[in-house]
C-alpha atoms as a PDB file:
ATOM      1  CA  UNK A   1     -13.113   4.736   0.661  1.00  0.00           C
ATOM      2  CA  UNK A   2     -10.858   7.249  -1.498  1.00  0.00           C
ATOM      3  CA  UNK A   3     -11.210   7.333  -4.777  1.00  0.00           C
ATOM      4  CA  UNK A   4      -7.647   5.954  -6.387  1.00  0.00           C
ATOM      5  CA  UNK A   5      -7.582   6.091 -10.589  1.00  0.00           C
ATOM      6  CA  UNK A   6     -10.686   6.206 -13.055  1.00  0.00           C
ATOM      7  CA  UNK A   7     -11.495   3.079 -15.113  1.00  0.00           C
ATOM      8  CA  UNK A   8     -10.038   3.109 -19.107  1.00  0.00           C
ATOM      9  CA  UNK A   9     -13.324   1.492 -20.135  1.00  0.00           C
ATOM     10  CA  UNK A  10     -16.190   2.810 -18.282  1.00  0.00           C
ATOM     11  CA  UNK A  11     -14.931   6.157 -16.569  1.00  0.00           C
ATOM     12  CA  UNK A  12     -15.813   5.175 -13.354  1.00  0.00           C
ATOM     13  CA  UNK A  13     -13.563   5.704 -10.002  1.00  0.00           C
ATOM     14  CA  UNK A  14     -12.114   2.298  -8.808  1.00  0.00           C
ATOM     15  CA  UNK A  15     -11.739   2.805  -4.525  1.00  0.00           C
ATOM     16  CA  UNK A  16      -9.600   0.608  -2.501  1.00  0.00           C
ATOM     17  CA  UNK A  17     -11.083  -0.763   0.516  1.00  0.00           C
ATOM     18  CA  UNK A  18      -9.287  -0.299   4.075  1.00  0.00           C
ATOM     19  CA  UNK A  19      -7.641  -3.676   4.368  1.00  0.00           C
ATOM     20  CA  UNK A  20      -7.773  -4.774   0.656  1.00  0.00           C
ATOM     21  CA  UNK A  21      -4.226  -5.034  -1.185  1.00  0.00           C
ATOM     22  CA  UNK A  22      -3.258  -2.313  -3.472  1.00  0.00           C
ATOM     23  CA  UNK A  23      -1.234  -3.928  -5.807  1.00  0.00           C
ATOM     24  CA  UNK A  24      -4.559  -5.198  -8.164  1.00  0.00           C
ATOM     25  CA  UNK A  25      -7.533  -3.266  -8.461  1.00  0.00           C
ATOM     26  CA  UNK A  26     -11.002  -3.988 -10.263  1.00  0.00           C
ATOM     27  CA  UNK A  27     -12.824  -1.682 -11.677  1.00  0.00           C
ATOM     28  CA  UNK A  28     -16.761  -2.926 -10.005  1.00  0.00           C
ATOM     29  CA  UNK A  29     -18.739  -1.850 -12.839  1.00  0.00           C
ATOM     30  CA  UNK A  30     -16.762  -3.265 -16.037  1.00  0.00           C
ATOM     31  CA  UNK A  31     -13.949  -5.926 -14.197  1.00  0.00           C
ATOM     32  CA  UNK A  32     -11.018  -4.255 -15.836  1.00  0.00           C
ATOM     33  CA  UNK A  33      -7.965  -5.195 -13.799  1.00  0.00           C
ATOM     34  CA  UNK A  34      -5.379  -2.577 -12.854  1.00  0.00           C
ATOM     35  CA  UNK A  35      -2.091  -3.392 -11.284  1.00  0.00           C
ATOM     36  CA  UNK A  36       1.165  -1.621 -10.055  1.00  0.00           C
ATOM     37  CA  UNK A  37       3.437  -0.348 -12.362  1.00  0.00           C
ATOM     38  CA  UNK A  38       7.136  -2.012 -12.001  1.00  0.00           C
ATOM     39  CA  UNK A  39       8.444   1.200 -10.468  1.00  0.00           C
ATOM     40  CA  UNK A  40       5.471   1.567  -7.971  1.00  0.00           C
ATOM     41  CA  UNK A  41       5.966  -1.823  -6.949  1.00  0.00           C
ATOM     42  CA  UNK A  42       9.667  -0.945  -5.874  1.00  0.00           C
ATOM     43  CA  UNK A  43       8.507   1.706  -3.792  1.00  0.00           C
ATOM     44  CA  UNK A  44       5.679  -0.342  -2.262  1.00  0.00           C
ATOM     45  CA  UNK A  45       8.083  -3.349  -1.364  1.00  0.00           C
ATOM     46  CA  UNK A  46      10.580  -0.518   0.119  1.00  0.00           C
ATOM     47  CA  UNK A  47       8.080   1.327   2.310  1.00  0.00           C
ATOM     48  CA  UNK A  48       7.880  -1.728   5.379  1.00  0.00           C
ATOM     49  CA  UNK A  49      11.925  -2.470   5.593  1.00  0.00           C
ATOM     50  CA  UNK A  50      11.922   1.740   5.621  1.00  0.00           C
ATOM     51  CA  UNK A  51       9.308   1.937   8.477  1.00  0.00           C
ATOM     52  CA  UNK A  52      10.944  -1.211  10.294  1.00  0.00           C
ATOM     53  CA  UNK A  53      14.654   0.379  10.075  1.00  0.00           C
ATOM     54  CA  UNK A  54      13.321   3.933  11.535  1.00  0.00           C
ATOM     55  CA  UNK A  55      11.263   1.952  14.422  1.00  0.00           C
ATOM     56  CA  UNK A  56      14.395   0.128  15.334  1.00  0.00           C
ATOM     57  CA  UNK A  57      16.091   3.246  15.722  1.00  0.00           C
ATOM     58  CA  UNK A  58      13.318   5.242  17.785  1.00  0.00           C
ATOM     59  CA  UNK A  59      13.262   2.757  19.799  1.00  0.00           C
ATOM     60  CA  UNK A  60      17.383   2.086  20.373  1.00  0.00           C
ATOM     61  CA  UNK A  61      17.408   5.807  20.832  1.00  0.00           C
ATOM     62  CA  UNK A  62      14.459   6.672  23.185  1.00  0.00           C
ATOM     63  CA  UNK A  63      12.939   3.522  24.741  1.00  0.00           C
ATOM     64  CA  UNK A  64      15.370   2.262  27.747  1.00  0.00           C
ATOM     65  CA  UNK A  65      17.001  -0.976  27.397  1.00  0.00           C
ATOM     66  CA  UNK A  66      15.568  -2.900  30.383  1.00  0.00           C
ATOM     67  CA  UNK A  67      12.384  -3.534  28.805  1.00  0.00           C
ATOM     68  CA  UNK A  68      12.912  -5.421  25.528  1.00  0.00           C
ATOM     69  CA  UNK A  69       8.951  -6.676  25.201  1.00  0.00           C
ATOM     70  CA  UNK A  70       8.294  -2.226  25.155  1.00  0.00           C
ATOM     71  CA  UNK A  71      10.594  -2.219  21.913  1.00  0.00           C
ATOM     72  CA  UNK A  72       9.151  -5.347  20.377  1.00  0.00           C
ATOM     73  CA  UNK A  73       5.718  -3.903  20.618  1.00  0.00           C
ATOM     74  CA  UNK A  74       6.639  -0.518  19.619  1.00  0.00           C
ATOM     75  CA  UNK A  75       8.388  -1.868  16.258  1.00  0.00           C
ATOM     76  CA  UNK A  76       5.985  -4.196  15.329  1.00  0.00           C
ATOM     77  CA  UNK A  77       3.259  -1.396  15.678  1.00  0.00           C
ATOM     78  CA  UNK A  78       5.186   1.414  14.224  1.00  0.00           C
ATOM     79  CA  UNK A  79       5.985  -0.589  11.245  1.00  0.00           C
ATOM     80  CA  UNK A  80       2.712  -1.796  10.912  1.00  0.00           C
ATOM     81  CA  UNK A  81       0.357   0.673  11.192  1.00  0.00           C
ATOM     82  CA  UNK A  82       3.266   2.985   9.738  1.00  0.00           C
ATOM     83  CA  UNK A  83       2.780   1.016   6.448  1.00  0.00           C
ATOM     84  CA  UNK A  84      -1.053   0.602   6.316  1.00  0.00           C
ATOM     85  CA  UNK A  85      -0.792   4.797   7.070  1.00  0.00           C
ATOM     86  CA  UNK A  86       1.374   5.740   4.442  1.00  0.00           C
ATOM     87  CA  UNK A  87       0.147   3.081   1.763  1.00  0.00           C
ATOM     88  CA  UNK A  88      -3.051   4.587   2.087  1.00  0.00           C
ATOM     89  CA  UNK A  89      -1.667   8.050   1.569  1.00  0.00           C
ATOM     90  CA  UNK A  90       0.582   7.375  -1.358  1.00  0.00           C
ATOM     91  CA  UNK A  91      -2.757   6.157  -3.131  1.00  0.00           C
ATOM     92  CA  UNK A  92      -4.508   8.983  -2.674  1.00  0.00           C
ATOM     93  CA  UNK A  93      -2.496  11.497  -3.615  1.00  0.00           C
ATOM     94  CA  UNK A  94      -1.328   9.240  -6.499  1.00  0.00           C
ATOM     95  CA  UNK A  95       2.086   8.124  -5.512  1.00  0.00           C
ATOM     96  CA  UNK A  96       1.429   4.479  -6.720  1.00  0.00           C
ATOM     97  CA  UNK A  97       0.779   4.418 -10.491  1.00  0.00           C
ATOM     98  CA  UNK A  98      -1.509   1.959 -12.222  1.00  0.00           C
ATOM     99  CA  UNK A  99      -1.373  -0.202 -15.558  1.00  0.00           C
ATOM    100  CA  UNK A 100      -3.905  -1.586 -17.350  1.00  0.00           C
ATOM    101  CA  UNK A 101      -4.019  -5.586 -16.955  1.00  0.00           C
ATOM    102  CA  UNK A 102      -2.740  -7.088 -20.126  1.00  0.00           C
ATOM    103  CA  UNK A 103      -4.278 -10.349 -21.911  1.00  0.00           C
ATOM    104  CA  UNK A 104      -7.524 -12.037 -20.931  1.00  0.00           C
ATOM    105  CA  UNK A 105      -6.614 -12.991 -17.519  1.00  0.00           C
ATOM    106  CA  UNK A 106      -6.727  -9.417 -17.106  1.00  0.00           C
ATOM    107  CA  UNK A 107     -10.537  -8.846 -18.487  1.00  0.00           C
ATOM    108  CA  UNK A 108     -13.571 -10.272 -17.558  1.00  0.00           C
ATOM    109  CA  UNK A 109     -16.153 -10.834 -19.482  1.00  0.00           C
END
């Protein structure tokens, strides 16, 4: 686990887990929510149509024509693990920025 933002309330690092989203976050200690700022969330939405367009055109370019099932595969992986990869990265070196959750469906108490 990496450790993503500190906690407003308690100081304490919030980690994502592997295959958890990274849109909301909780703070295990206190419960304070976090989610994606607007702008994050752009870039977060962007990353898998990104990922798809460049497998589409690896694969057009390098992987021959008479084996469609090859290209399939190799999108649906490239894309795939390409976004988990790169999600992960842009957390930890803080390319997704966080907002404190607003209102009490935000806190727990």
């Amino acid at each position: 686990m990496k450790k993503v933002i500190r906690c407003d309330l308690c100081d304490t690092w919030i980690d994502s887990k592997l295959f958890s989203g990274i849109t909301h976050l909780r703070c295990p200690k206190c419960g304070m929510r976090y989610q994606l700022e607007p702008a994050s969330i752009k870039r977060h939405s962007m990353l898998p149509i990104v990922l798809c367009l460049l497998a589409l055109f690896i694969s057009y370019r390098f992987i021959d024509s008479s084996q469609p099932m090859l290209k399939v595969i190799f999108v649906l992986c490239f894309s795939g693990g390409g976004t988990l990869i790169v999600n992960r990265l842009f957390l930890k070196y803080g390319y997704y920025q966080y907002e404190s959750g607003k209102g009490d469906s935000y806190h727990e108490k």
